[in-house]
PDB file of N, CA and C in Angstrom:
ATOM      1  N   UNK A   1      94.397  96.444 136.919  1.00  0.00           N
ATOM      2  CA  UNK A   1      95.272  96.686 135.802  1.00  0.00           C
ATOM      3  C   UNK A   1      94.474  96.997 134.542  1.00  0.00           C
ATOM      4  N   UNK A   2      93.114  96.799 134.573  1.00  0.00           N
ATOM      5  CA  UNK A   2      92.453  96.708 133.316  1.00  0.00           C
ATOM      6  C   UNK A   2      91.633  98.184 133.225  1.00  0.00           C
ATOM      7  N   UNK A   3      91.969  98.932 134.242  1.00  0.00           N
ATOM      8  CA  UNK A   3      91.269 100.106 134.361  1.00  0.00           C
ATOM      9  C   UNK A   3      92.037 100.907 134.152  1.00  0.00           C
ATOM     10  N   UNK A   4      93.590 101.022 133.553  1.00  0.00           N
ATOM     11  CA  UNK A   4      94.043 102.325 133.081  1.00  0.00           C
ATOM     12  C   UNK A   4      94.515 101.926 131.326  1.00  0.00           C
ATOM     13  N   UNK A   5      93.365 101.044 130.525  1.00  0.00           N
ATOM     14  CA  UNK A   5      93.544 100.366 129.263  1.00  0.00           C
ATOM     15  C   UNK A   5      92.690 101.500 128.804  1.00  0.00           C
ATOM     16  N   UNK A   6      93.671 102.265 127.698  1.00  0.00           N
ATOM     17  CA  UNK A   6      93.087 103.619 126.888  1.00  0.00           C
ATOM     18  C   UNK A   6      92.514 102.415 126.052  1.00  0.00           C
ATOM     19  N   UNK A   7      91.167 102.556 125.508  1.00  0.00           N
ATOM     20  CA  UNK A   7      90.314 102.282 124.368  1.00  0.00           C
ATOM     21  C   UNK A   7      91.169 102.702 123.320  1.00  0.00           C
ATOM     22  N   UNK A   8      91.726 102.506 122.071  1.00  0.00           N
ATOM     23  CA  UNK A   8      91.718 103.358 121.114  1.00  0.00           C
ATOM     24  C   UNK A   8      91.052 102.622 119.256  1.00  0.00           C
ATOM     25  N   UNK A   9      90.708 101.246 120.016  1.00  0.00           N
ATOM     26  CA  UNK A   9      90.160 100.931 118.568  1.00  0.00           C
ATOM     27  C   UNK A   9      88.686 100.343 119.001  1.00  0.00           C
ATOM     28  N   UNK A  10      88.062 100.501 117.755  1.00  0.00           N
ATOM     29  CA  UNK A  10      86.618  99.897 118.236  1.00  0.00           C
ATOM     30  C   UNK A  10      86.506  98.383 118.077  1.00  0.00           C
ATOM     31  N   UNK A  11      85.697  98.006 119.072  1.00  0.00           N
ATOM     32  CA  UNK A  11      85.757  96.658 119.019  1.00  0.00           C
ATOM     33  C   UNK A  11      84.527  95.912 117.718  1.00  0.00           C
ATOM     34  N   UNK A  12      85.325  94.989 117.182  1.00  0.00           N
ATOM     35  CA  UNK A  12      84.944  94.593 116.388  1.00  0.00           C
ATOM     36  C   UNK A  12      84.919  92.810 116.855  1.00  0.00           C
ATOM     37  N   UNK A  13      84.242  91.856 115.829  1.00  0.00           N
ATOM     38  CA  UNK A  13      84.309  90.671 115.755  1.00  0.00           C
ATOM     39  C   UNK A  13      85.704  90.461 115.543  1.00  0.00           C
ATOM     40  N   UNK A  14      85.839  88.952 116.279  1.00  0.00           N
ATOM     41  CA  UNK A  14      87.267  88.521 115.892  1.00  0.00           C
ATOM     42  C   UNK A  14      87.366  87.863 114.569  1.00  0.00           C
ATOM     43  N   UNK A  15      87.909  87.915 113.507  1.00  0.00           N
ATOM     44  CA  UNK A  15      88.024  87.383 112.457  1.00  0.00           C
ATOM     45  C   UNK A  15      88.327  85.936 111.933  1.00  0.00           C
ATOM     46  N   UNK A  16      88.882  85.112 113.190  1.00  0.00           N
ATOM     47  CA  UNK A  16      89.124  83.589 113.410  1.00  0.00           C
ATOM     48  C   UNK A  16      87.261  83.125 113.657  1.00  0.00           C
ATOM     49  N   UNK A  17      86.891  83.504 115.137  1.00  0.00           N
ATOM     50  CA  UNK A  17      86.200  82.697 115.647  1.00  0.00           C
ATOM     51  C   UNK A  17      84.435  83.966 116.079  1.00  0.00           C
ATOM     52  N   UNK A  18      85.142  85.012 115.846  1.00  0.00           N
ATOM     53  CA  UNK A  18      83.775  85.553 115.836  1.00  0.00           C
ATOM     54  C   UNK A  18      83.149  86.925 116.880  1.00  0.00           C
ATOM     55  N   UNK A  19      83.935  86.077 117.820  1.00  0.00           N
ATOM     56  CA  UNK A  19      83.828  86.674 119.419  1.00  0.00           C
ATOM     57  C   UNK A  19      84.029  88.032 119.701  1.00  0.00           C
ATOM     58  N   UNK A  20      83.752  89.336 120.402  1.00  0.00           N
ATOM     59  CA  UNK A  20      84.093  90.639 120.345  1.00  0.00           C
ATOM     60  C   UNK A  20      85.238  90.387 120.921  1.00  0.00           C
ATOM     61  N   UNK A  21      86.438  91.310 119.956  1.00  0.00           N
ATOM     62  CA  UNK A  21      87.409  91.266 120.064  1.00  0.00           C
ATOM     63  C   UNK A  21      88.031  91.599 121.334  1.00  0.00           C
ATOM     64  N   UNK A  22      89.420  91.622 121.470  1.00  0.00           N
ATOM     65  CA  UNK A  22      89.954  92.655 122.663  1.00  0.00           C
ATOM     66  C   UNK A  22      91.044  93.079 122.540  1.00  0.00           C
ATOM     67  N   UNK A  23      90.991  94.416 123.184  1.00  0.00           N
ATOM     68  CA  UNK A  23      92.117  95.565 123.444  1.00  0.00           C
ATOM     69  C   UNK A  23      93.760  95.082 123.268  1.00  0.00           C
ATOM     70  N   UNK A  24      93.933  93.843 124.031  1.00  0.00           N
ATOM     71  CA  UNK A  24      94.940  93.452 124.674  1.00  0.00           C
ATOM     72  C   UNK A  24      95.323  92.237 123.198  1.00  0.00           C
ATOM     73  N   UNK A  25      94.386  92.058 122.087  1.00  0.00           N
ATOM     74  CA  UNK A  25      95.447  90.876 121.486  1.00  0.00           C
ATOM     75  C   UNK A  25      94.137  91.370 119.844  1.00  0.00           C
ATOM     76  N   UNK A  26      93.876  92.494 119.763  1.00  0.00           N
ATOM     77  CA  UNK A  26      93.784  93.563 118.867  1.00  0.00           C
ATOM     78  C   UNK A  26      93.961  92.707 117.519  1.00  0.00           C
ATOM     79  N   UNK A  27      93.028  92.851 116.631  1.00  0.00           N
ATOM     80  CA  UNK A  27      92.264  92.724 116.299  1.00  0.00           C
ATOM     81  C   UNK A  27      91.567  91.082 116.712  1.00  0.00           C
ATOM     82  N   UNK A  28      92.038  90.504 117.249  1.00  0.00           N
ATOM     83  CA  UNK A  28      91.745  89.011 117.394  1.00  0.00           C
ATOM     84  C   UNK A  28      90.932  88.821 119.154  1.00  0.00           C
ATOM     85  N   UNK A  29      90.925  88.106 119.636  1.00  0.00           N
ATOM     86  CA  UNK A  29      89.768  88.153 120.967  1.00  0.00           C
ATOM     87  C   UNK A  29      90.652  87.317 122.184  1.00  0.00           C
ATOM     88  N   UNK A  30      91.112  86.875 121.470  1.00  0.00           N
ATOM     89  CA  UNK A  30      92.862  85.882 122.254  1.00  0.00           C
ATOM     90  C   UNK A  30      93.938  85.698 121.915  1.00  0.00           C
ATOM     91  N   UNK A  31      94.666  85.047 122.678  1.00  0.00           N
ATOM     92  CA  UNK A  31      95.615  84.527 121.966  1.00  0.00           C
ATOM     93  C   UNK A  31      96.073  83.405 120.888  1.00  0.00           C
ATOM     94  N   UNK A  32      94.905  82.841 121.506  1.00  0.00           N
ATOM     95  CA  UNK A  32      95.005  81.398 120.470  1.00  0.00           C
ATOM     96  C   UNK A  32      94.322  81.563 118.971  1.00  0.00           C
ATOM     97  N   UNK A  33      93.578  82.583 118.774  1.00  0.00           N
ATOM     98  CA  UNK A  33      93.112  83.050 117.809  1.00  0.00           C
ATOM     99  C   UNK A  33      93.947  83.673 116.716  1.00  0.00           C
ATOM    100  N   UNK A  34      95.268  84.709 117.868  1.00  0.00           N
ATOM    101  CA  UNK A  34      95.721  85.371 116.899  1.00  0.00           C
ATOM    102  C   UNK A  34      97.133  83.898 116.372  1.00  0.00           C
ATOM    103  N   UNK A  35      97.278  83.001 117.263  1.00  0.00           N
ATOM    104  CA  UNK A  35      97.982  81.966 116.709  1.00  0.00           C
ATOM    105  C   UNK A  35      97.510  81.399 115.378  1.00  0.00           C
ATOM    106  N   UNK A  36      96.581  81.360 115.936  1.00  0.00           N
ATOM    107  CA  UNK A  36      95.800  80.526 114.485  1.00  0.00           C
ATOM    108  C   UNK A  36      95.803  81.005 113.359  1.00  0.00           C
ATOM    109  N   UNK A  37      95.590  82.712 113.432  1.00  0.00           N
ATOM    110  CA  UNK A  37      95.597  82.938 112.268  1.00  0.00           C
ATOM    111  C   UNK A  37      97.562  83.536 111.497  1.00  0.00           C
ATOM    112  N   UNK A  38      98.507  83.393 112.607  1.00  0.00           N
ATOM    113  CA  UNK A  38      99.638  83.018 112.368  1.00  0.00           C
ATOM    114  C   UNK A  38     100.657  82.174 111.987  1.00  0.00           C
ATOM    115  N   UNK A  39      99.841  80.732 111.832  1.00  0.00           N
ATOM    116  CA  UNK A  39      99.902  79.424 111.715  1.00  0.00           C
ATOM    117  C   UNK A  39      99.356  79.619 110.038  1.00  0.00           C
ATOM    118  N   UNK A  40      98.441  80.226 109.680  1.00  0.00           N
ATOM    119  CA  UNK A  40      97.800  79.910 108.582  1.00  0.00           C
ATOM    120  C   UNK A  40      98.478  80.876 107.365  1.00  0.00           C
ATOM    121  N   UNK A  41      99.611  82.210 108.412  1.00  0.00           N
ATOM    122  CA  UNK A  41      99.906  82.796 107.478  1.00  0.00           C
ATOM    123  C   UNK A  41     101.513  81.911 107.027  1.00  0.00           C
ATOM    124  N   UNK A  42     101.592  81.260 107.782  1.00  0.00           N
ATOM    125  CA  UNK A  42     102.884  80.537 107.723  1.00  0.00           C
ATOM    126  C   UNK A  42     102.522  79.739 107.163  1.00  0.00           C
ATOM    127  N   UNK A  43     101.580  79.129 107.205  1.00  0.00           N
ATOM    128  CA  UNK A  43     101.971  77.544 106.403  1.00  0.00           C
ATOM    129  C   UNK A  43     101.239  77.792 104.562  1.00  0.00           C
ATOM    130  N   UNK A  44     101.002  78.966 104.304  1.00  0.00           N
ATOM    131  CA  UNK A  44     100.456  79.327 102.922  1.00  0.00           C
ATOM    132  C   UNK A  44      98.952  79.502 102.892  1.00  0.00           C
ATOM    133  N   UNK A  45      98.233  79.594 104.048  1.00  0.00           N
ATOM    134  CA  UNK A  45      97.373  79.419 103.809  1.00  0.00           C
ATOM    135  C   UNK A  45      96.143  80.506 103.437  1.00  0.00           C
ATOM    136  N   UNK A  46      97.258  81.782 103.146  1.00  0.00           N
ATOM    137  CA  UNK A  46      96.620  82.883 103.075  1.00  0.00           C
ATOM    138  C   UNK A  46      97.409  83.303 101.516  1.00  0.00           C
ATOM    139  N   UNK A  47      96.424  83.022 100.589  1.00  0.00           N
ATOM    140  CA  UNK A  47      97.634  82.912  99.557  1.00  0.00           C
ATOM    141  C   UNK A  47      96.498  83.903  98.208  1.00  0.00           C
ATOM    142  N   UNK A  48      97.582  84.596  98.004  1.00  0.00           N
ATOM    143  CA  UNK A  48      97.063  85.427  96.427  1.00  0.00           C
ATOM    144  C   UNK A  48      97.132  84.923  95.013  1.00  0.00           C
ATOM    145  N   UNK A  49      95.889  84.369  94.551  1.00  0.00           N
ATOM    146  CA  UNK A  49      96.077  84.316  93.408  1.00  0.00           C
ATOM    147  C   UNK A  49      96.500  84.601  92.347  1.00  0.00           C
ATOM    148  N   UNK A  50      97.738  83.862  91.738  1.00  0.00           N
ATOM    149  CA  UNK A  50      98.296  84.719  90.089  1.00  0.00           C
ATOM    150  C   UNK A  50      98.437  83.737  89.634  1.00  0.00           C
ATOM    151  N   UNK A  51      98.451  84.307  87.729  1.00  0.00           N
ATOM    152  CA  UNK A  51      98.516  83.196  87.078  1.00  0.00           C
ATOM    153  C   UNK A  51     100.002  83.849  85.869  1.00  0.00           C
ATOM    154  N   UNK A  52     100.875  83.116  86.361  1.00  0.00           N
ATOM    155  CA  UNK A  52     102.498  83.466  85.640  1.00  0.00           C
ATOM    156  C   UNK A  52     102.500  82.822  84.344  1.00  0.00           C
ATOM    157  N   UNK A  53     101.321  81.630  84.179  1.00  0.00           N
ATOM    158  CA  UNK A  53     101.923  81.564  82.446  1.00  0.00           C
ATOM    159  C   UNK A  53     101.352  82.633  81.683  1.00  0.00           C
ATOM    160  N   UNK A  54     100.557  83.426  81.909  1.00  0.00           N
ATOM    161  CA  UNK A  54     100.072  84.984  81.149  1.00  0.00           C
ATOM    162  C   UNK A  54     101.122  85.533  81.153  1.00  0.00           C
ATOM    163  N   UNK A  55     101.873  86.145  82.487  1.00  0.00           N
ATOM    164  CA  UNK A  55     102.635  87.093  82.480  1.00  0.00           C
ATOM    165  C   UNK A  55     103.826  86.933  81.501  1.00  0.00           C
ATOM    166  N   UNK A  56     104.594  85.480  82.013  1.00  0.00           N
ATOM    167  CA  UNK A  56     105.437  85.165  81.238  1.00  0.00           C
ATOM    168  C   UNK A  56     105.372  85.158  79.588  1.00  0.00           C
ATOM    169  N   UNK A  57     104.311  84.725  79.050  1.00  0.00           N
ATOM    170  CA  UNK A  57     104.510  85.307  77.621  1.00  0.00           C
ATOM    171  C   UNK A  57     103.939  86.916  77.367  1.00  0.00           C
ATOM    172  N   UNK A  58     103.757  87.510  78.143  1.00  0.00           N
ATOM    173  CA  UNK A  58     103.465  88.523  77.787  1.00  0.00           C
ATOM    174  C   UNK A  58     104.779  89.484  77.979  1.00  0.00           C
ATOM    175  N   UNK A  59     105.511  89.489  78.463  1.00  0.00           N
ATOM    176  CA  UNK A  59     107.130  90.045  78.324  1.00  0.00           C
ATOM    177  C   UNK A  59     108.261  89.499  77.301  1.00  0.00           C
ATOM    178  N   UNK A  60     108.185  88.189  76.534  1.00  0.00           N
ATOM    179  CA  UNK A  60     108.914  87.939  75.428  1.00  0.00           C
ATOM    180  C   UNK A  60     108.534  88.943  74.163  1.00  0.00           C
ATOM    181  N   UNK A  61     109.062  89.461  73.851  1.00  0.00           N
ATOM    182  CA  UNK A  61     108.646  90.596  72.299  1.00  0.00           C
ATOM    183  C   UNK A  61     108.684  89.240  71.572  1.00  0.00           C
ATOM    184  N   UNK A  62     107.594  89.558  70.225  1.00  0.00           N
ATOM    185  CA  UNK A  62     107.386  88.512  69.636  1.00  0.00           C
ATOM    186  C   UNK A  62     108.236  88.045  68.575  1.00  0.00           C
ATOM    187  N   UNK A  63     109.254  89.097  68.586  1.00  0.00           N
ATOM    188  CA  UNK A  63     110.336  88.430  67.474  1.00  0.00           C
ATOM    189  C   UNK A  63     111.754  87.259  68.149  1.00  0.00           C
ATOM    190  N   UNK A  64     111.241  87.059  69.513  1.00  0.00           N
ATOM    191  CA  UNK A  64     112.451  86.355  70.007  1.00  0.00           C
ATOM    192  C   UNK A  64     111.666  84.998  69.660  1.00  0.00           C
ATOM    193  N   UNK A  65     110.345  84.853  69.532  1.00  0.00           N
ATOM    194  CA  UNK A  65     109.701  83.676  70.058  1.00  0.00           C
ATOM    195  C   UNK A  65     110.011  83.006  68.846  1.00  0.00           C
ATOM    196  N   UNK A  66     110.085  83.762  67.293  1.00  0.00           N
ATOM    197  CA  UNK A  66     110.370  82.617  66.216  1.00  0.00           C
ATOM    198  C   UNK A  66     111.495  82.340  66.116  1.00  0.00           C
ATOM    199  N   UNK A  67     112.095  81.850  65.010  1.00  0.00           N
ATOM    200  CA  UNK A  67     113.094  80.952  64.498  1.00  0.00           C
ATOM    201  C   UNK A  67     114.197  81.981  64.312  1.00  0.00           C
ATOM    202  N   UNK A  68     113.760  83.417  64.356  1.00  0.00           N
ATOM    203  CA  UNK A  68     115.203  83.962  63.777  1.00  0.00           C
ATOM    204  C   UNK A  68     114.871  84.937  62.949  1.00  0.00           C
ATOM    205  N   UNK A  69     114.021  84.569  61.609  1.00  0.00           N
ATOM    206  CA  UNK A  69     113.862  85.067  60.065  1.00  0.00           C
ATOM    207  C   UNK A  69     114.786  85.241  59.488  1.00  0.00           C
ATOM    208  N   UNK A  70     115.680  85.815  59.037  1.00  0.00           N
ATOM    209  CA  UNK A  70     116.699  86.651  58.106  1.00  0.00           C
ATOM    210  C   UNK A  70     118.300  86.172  58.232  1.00  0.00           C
ATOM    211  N   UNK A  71     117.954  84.155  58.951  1.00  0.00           N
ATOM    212  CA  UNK A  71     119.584  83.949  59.591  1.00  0.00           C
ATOM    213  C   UNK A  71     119.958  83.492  57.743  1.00  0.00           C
ATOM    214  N   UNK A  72     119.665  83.434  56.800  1.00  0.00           N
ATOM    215  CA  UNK A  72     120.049  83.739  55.662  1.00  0.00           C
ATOM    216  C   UNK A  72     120.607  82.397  54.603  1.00  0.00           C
TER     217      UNK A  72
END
């Protein structure tokens, strides 16, 4: 069964554990590898840094932030 497997990506290291990858569970070398790194996208563990108290004051225009001025 393993002799009509078209090649079409190059094999590379597996990105979990190291090992030359394989055809059959692409980019990863097993299965338990590609679990693992499915486990890690689930539980947060693949996470992008931002920092929202910048953003957030940077979208208030600065005349909402005072008192008002001109309530008279």
């Amino acid at each position: 069964m393993a002799d009509n497997i078209v090649k079409l990506r190059p094999t590379r290291p597996c990105p979990i554990c190291g090992k030359p990858s394989s055809q059959q569970f692409h980019p990863f070398c097993s299965a338990r590898c590609a679990d693992i790194d499915l486990n890690r996208w689930l539980s947060g563990a693949y996470v992008i840094p931002a920092r929202d108290d910048e953003e957030a004051g940077a979208d208030t225009p600065p005349e909402v932030e005072g008192d008002g001025g001109d309530a008279g």
